[in-house]
Protein backbone atom coordinates (compact mmCIF):
# COMPACT_ATOMS: atom_id res chain seq x y z
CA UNK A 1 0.00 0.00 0.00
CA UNK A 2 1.23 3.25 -0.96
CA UNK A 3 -0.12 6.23 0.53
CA UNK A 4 1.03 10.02 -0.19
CA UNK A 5 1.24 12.71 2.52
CA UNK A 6 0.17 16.25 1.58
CA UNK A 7 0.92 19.76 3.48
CA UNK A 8 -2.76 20.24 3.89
CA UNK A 9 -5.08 19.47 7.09
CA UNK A 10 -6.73 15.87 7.29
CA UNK A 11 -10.24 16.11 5.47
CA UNK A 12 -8.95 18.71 2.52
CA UNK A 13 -7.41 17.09 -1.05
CA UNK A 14 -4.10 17.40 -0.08
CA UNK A 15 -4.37 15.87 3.81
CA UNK A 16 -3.82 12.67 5.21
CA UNK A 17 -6.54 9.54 5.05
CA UNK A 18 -8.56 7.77 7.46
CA UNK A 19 -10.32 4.88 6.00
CA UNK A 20 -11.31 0.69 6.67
CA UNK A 21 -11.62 -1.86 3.53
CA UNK A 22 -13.63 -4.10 4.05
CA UNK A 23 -13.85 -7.76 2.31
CA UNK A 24 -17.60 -6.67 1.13
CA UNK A 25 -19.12 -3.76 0.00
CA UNK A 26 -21.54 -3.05 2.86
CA UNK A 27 -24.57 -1.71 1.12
CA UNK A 28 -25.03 -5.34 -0.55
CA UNK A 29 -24.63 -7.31 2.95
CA UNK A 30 -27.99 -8.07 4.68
CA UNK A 31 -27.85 -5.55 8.17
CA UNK A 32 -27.37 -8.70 10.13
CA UNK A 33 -24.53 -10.03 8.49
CA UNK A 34 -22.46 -6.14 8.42
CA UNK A 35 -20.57 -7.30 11.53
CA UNK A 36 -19.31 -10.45 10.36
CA UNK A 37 -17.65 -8.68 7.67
CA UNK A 38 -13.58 -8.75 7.75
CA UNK A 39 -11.59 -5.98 8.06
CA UNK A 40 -8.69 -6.39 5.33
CA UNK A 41 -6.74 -2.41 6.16
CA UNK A 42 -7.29 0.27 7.94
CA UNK A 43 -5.29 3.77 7.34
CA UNK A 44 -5.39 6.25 10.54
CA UNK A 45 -3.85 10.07 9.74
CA UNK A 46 -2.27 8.70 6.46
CA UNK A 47 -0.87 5.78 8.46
CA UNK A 48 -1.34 1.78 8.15
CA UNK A 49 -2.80 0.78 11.14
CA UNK A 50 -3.82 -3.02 9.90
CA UNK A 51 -3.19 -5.27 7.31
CA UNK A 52 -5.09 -8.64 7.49
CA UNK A 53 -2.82 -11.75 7.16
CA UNK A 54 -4.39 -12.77 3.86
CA UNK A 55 -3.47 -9.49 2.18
């Protein structure tokens, strides 16, 4: 994973990113199947924070 650091605050087009992939998209899993859902990466201020094994 690459990730590029801008000058800018977090939130504008040049700031850092917070954000979670998921193995599913979650608007096509039924509401009581979101929580079984694996995490595969999270990013937190521009910065991995995990990588699941099977990555």
């Amino acid at each position: 994973m690459r990730l590029l650091r801008g000058a800018g605050p977090a939130g504008s087009p040049s700031g850092t990113a917070d954000l979670t992939v998921l193995a599913a998209v979650p608007l096509t899993v039924p509401a009581t199947e979101l929580a079984d859902v694996p995490v595969l990466s999270t990013v937190l201020d521009g910065d991995p924070t995990h990588r699941a094994a099977s990555l």
